[in-house]
Protein backbone atom coordinates (compact mmCIF):
# COMPACT_ATOMS: atom_id res chain seq x y z
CA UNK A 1 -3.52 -77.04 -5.90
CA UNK A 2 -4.21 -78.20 -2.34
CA UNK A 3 -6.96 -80.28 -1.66
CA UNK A 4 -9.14 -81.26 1.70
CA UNK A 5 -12.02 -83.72 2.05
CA UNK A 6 -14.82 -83.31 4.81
CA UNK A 7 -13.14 -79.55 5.67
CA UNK A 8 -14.43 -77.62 8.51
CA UNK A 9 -15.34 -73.95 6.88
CA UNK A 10 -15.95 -72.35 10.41
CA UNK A 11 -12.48 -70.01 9.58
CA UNK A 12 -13.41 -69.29 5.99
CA UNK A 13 -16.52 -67.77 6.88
CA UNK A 14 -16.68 -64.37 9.11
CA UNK A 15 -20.29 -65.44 11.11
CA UNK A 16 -17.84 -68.32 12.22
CA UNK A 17 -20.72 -70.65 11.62
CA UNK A 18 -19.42 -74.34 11.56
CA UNK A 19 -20.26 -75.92 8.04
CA UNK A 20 -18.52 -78.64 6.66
CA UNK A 21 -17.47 -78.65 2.34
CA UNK A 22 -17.24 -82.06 1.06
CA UNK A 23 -14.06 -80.80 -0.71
CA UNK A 24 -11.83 -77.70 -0.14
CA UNK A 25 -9.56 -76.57 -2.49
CA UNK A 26 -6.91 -73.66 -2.68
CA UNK A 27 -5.11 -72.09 -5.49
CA UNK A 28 -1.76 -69.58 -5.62
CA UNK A 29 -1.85 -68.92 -9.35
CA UNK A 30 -4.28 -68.41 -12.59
CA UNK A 31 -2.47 -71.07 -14.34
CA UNK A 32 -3.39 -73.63 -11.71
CA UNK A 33 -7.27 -73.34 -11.54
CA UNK A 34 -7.23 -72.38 -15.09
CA UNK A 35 -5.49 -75.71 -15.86
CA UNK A 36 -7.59 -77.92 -13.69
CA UNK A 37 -10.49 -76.61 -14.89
CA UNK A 38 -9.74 -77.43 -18.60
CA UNK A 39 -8.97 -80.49 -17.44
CA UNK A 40 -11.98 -81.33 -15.45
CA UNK A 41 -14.59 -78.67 -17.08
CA UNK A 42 -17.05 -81.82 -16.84
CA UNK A 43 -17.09 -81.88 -13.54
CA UNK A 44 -18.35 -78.66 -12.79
CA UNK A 45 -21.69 -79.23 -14.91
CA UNK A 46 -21.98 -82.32 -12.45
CA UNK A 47 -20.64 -81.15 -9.06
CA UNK A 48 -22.09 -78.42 -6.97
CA UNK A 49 -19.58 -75.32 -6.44
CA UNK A 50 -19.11 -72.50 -4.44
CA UNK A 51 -15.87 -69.79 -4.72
CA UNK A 52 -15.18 -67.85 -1.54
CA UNK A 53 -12.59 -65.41 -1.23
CA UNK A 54 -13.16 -64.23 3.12
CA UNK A 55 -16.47 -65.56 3.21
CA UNK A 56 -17.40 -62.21 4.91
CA UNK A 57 -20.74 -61.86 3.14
CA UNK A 58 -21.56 -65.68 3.31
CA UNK A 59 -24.10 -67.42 5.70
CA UNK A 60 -24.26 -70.74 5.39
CA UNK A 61 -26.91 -72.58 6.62
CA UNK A 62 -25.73 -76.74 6.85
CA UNK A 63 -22.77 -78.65 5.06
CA UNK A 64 -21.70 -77.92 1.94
CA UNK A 65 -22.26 -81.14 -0.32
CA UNK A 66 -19.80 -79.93 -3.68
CA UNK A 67 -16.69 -78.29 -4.11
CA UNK A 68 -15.31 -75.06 -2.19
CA UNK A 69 -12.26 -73.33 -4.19
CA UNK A 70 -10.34 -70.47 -2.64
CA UNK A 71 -8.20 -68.24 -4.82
CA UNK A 72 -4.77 -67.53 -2.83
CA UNK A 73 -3.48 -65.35 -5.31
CA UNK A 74 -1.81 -62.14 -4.67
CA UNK A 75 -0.64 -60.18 -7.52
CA UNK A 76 -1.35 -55.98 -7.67
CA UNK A 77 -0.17 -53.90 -10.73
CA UNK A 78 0.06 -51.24 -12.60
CA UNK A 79 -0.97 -52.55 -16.13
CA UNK A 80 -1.59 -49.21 -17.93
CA UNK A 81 -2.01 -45.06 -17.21
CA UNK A 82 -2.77 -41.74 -18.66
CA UNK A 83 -2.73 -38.39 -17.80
CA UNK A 84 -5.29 -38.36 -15.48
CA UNK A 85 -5.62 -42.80 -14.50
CA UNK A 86 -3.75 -45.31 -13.32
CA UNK A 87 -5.07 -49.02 -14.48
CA UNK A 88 -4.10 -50.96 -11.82
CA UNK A 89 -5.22 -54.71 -12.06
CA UNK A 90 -5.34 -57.15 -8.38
CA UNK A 91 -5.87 -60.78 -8.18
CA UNK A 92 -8.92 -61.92 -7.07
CA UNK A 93 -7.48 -63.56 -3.81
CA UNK A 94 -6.27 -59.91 -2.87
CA UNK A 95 -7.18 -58.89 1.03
CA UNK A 96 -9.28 -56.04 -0.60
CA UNK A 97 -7.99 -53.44 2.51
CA UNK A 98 -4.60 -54.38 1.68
CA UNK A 99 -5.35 -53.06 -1.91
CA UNK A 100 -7.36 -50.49 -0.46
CA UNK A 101 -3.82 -49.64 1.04
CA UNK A 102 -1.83 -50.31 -1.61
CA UNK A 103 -3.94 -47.85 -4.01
CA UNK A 104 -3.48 -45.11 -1.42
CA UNK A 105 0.22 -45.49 -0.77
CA UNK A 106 0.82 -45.07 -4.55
CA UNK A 107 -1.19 -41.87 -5.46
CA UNK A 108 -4.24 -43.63 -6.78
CA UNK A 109 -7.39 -42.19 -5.93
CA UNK A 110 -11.06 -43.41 -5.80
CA UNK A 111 -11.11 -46.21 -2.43
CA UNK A 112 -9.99 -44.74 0.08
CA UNK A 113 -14.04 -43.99 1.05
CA UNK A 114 -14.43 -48.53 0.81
CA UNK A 115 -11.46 -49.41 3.34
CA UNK A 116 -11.65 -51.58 6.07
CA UNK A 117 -14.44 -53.63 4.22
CA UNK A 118 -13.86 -57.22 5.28
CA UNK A 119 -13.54 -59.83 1.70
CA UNK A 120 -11.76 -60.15 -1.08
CA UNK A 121 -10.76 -58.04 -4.99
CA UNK A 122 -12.25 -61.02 -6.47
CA UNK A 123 -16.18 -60.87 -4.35
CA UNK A 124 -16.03 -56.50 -4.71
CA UNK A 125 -16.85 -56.94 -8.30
CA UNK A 126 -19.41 -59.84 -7.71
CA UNK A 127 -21.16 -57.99 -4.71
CA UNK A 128 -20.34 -53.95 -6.11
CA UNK A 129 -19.40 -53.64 -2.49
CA UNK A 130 -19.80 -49.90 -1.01
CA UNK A 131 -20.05 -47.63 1.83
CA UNK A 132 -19.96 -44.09 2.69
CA UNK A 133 -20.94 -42.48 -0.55
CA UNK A 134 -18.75 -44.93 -2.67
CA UNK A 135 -18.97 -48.00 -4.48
CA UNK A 136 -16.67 -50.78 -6.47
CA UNK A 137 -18.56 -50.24 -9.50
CA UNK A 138 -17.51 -46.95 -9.74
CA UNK A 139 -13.86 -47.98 -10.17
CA UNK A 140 -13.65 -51.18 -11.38
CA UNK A 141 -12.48 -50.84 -15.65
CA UNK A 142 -13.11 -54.93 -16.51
CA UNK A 143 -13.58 -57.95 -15.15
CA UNK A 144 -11.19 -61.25 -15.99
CA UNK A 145 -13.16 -64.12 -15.42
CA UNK A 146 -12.31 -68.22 -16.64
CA UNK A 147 -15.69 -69.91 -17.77
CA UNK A 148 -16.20 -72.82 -15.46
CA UNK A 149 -17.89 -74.60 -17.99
CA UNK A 150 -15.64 -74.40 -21.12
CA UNK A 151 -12.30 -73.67 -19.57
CA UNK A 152 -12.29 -69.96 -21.88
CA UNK A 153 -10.65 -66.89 -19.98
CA UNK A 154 -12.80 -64.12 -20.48
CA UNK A 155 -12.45 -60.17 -20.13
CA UNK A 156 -15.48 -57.70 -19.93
CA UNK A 157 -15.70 -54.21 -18.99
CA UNK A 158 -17.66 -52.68 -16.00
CA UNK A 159 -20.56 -51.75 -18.58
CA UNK A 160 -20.99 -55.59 -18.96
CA UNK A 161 -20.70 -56.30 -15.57
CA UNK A 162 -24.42 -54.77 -15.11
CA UNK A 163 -23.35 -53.12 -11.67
CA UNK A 164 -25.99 -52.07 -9.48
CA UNK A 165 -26.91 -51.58 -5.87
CA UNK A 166 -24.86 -54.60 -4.44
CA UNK A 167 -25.18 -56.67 -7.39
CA UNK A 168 -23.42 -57.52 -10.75
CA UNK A 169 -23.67 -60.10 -13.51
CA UNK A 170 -21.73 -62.65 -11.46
CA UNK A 171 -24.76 -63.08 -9.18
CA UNK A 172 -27.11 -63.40 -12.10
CA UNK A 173 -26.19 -64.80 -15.38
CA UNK A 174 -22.90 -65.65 -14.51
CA UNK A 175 -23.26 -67.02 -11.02
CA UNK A 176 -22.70 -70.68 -11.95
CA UNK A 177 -20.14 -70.39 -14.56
CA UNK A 178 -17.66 -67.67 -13.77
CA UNK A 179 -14.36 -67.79 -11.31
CA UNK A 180 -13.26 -64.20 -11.33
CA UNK A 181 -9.10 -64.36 -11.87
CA UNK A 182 -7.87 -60.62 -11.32
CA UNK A 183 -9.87 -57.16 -11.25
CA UNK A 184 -8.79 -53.74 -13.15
CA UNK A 185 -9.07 -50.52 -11.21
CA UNK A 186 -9.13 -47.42 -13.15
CA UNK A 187 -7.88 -45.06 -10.66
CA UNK A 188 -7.41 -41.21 -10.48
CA UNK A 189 -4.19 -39.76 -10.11
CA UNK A 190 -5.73 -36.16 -9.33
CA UNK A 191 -7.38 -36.62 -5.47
CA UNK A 192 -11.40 -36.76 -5.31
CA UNK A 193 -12.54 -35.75 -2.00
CA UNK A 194 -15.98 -37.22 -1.55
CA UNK A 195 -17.33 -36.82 2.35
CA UNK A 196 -20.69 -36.03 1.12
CA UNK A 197 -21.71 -38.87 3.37
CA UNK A 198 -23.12 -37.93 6.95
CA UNK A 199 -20.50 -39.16 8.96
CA UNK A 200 -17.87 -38.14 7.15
CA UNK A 201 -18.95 -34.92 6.86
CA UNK A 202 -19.12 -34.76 10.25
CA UNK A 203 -15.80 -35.92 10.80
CA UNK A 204 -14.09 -33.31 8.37
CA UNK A 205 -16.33 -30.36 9.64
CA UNK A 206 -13.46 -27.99 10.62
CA UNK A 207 -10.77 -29.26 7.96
CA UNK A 208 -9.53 -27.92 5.03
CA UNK A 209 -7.18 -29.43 2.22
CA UNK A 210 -8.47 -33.09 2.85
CA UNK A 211 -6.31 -35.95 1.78
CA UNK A 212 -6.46 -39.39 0.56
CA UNK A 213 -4.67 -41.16 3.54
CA UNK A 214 -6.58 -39.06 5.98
CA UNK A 215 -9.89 -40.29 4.48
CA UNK A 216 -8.86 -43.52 4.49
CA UNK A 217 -8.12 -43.05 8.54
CA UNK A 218 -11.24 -41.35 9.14
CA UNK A 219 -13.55 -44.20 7.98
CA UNK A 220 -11.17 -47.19 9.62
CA UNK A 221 -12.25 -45.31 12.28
CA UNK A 222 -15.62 -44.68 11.87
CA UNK A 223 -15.62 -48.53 11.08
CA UNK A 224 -14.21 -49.62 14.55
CA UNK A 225 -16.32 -47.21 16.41
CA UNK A 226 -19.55 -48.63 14.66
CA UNK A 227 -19.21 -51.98 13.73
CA UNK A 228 -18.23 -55.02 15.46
CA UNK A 229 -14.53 -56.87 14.12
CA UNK A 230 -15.42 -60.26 13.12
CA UNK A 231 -11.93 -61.56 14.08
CA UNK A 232 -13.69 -61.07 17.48
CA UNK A 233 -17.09 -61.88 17.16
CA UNK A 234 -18.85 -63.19 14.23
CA UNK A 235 -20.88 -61.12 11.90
CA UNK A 236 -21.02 -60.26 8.03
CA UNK A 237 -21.39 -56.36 8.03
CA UNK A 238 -24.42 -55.05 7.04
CA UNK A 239 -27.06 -58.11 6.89
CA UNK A 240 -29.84 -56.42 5.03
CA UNK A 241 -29.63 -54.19 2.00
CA UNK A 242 -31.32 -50.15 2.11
CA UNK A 243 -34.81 -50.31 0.94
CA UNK A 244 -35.65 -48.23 -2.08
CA UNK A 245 -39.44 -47.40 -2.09
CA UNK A 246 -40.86 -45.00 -4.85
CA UNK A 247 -42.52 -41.80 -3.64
CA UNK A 248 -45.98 -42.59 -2.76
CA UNK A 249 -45.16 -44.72 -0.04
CA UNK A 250 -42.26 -42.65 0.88
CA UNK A 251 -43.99 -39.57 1.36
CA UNK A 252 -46.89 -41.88 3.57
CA UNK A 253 -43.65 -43.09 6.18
CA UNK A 254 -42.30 -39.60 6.00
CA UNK A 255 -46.06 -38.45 7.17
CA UNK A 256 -45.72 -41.00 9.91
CA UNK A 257 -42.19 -41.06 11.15
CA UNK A 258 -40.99 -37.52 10.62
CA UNK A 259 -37.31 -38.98 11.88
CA UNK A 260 -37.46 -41.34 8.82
CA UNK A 261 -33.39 -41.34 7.65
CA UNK A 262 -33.33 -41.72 4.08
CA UNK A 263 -31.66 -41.03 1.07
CA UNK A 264 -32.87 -39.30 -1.88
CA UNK A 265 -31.69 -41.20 -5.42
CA UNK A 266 -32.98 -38.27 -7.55
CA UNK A 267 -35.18 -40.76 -9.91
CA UNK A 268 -38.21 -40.69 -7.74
CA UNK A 269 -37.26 -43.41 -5.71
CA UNK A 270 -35.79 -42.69 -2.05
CA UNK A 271 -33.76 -45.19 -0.47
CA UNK A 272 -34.70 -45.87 3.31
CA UNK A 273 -31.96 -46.42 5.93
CA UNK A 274 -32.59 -50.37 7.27
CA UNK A 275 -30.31 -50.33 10.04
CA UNK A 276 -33.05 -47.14 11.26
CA UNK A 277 -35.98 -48.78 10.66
CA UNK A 278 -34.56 -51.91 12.48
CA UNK A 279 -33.56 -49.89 15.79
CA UNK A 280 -37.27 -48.32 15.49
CA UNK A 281 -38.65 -51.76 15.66
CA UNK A 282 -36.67 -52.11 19.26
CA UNK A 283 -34.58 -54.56 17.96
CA UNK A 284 -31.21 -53.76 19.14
CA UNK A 285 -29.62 -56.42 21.14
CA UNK A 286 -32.97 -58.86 20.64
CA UNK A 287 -31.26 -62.15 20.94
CA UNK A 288 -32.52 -65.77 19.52
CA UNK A 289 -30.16 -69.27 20.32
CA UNK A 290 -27.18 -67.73 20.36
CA UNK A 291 -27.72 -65.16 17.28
CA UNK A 292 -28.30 -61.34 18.32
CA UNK A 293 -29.08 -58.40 16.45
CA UNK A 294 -25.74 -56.12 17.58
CA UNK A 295 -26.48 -53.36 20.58
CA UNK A 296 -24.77 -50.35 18.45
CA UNK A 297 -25.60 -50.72 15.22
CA UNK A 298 -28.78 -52.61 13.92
CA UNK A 299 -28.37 -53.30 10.59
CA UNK A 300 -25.33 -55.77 11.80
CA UNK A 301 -26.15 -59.31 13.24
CA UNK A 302 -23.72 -61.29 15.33
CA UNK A 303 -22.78 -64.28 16.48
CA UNK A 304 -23.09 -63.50 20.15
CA UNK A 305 -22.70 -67.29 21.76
CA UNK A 306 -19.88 -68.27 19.22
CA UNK A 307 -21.53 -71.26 17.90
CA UNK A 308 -25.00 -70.13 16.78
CA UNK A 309 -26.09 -71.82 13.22
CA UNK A 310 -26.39 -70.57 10.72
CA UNK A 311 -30.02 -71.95 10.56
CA UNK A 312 -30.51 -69.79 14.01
CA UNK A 313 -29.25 -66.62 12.23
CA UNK A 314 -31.84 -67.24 9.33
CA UNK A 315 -34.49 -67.53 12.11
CA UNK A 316 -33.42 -64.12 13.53
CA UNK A 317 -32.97 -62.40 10.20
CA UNK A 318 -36.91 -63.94 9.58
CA UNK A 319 -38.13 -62.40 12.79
CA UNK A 320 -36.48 -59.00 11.59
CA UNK A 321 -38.06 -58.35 8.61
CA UNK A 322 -41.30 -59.67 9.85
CA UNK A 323 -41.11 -56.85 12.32
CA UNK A 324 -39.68 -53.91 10.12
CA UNK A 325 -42.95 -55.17 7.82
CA UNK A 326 -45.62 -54.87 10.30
CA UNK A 327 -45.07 -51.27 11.14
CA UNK A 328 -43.50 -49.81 8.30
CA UNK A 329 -45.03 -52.12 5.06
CA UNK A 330 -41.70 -52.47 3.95
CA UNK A 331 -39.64 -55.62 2.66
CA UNK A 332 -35.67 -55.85 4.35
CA UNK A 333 -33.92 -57.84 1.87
CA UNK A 334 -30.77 -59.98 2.89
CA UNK A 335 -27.24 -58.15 2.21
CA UNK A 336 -26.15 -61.98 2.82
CA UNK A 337 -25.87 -64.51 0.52
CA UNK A 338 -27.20 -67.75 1.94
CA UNK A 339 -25.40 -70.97 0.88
């Protein structure tokens, strides 16, 4: 293992905010950080630490007084299959478009809808990442995991990940305790189109016999068209999670906004589209020291001066959902994890 004292994170987190970890460390193998934690498991029920893989959904918001570890592994295989799956397991330090690519490039099925999201294997199963009708959850067969605490390498299986909307057990119970080691994909050999999502849909609307790789094309491209590329200027994706609201007080903003975009989830609840009510608010472009909410797409803020803090971005976020409250009663929660 590699170790830094007093290490500048400002290239380990995509806002590019400048934060400083009292000690960096980086890992290229399980057996490394499994070792050093059995032989310092007491120090991690006395020092404060954080795992990143990208830092892509990661805002802090000073220094970081503890212990950052980065996993730099890099392993992707094929550990199992059946007729219809291929079990294909990733270390957690995994560029999760370069497995994206990977999966696609050998006949496995299932991702092609997530690529292009910025981050790691390891941070897809603690955040369920998604987009465009698709989400980790959905794919992911277990979880390897080494207990902080007690030095024990543990597997569970999605069902005991508790995957839900952008969350999973490893930002509840298992937030302080767990370093995820490797991921296992259970992915389909037989192709799944899904373009049920708006965009897509109207990307594919005059083609027939739809394939993985061209999926996979059309959203990297939907991606660049939309979003901003943090290698250029600093963001984290979508900032604030969809709303869900439950039908009363949907049918109330449907009354008042006939426009509203929303989605229905077929349990009575609808979920609302942030990034819309965020652009109804007039929001787009609204700057404050440095921060900016972006000019295309709403639900994405940026690092427009390219040294904002990450204090100034919390200020901006706060202004954002005071805004979206006052005129449509509804609560914008952070997509963002703030450290």
């Amino acid at each position: 293992m590699k170790f830094f004292n007093n290490y500048s994170l400002k290239t380990h987190n995509t806002f590019g905010v400048d934060a400083v970890a009292s000690v960096y460390a980086e890992y290229d193998s399980d057996d490394e950080i499994i070792d050093y934690i059995r032989a310092h498991d007491d120090k991690f029920n006395q020092v404060k630490h954080l795992i990143i893989g990208e830092g892509s959904n990661l805002l802090f918001t000073g220094d970081y007084y503890g212990l950052v570890l980065h996993p730099m592994t890099k392993n992707i295989s094929i550990v199992n299959e059946d007729n219809d799956f291929f079990y294909i397991e990733a270390s957690a330090g995994v560029i999760w478009d370069d497995f994206v690519d990977w999966a696609v490039n050998h006949n496995a099925f299932g991702l092609e809808n997530l690529s292009l999201i910025p981050g790691t294997v390891g941070a897809s199963a603690v955040q369920n990442i998604g987009a465009y009708g698709a989400e980790a959850g959905n794919f992911i067969h277990s979880v390897k995991y080494v207990n902080l605490y007690s030095g024990e390498v543990i597997d569970i299986s999605t069902q005991e990940c508790e995957f839900s909307y952008r969350n999973s057990i490893f930002k509840n119970q298992l937030k302080e305790c767990a370093l995820i080691l490797s991921v296992t994909f259970r992915l389909s050999k037989n192709p799944r189109v899904n373009i049920e999502y708006a965009d897509l849909k109207k990307y594919f609307t005059e083609s027939d016999n739809i394939v993985a790789a061209e999926i996979r094309k059309a959203v990297i491209e939907i991606r660049n068209n939309k979003l901003p590329d943090p290698k250029i200027i600093g963001n984290a994706g979508s900032f604030f999670k969809n709303p869900v609201v439950e039908k009363t007080n949907f049918d109330l903003l449907l009354n008042k906004f006939p426009d509203l975009k929303y989605f229905d989830l077929f349990d009575g609840n609808y979920k609302l589209a942030a990034g819309w009510l965020i652009d109804k608010c007039g929001l787009k472009g609204f700057e404050h020291n440095g921060a900016a909410v972006h000019e295309n797409q709403a639900l994405v803020i940026i690092n427009k001066s390219g040294n904002v803090s990450g204090k100034d971005i919390v200020e901006l976020s706060d202004k954002i959902k005071s805004k979206v409250f006052e005129k449509f009663n509804v609560n914008l929660e952070p997509e963002v994890i703030f450290i």
